[in-house]
Protein backbone atom coordinates (compact mmCIF):
# COMPACT_ATOMS: atom_id res chain seq x y z
CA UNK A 1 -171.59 11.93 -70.72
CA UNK A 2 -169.23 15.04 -70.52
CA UNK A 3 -169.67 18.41 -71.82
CA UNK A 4 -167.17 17.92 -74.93
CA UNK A 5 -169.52 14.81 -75.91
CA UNK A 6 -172.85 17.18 -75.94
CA UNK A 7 -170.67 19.73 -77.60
CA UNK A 8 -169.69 17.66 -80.04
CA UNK A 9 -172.59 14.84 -81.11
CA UNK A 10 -175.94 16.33 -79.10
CA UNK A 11 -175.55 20.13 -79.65
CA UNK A 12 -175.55 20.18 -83.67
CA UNK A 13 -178.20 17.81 -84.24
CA UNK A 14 -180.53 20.11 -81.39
CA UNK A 15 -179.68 23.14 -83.42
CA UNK A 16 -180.63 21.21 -87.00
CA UNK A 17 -184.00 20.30 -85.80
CA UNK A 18 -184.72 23.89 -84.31
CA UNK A 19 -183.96 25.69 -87.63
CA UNK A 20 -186.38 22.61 -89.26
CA UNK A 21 -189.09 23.65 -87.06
CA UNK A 22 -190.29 27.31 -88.29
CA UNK A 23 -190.06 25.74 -91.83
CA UNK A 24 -192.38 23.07 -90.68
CA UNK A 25 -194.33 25.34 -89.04
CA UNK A 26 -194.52 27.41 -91.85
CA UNK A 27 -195.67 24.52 -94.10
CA UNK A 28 -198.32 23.12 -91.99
CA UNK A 29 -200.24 26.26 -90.57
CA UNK A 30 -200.07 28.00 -93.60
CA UNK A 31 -200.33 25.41 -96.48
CA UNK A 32 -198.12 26.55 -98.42
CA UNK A 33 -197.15 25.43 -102.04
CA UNK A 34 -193.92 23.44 -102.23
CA UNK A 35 -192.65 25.94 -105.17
CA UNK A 36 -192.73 28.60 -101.69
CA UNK A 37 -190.19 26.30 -99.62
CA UNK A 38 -187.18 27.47 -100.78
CA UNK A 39 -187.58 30.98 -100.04
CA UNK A 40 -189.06 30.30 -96.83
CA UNK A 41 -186.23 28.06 -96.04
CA UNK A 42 -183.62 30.90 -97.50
CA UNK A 43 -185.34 33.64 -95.23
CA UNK A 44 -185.24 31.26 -92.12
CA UNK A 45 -181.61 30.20 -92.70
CA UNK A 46 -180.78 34.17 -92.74
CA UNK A 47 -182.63 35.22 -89.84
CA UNK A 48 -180.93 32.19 -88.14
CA UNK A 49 -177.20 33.20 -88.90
CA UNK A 50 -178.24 36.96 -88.27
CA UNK A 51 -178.95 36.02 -84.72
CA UNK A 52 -176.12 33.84 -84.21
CA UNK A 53 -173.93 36.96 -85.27
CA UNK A 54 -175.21 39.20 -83.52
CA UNK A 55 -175.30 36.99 -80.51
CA UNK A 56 -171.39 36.06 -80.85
CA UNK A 57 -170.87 39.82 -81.48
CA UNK A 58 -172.47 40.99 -77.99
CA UNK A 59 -170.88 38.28 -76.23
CA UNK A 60 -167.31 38.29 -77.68
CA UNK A 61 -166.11 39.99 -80.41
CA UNK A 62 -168.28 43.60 -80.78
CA UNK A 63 -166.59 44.21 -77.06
CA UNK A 64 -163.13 43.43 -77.84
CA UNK A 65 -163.60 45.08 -81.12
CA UNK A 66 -164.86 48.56 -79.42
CA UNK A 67 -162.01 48.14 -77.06
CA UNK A 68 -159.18 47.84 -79.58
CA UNK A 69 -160.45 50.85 -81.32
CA UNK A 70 -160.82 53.02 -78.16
CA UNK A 71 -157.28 52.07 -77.55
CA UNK A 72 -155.37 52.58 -80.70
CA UNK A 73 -156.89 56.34 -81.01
């Protein structure tokens, strides 16, 4: 198995059941009522895509976006 095969079939799934796990953990420790899921699930899906973001941003596109605007001034 390659990289582009892990990229491409293992990767995704891996990610899926991480962002499952919080709202599992959420449900079991806490007992929560199903009527509570959603937001749970809304607030976990946000602080997931905030960190990917932010993560992308430090690691390609805050740096090259600092350096263009250094540069055109």
């Amino acid at each position: 198995m390659d990289g582009t095969v892990a990229a491409i079939e293992i990767t995704p799934v891996c990610e899926e059941v991480m962002k499952l796990l919080p709202l599992l953990f959420f449900y079991l420790v806490f007992e929560s009522e199903p009527k509570e899921m959603p937001a749970a699930a809304i607030a976990i899906a946000v602080g997931f895509a905030t960190f990917e973001n932010v993560c992308y941003l430090t690691e390609n596109g805050a740096a090259i976006q600092i350096c263009n605007y250094s540069n055109a001034q």
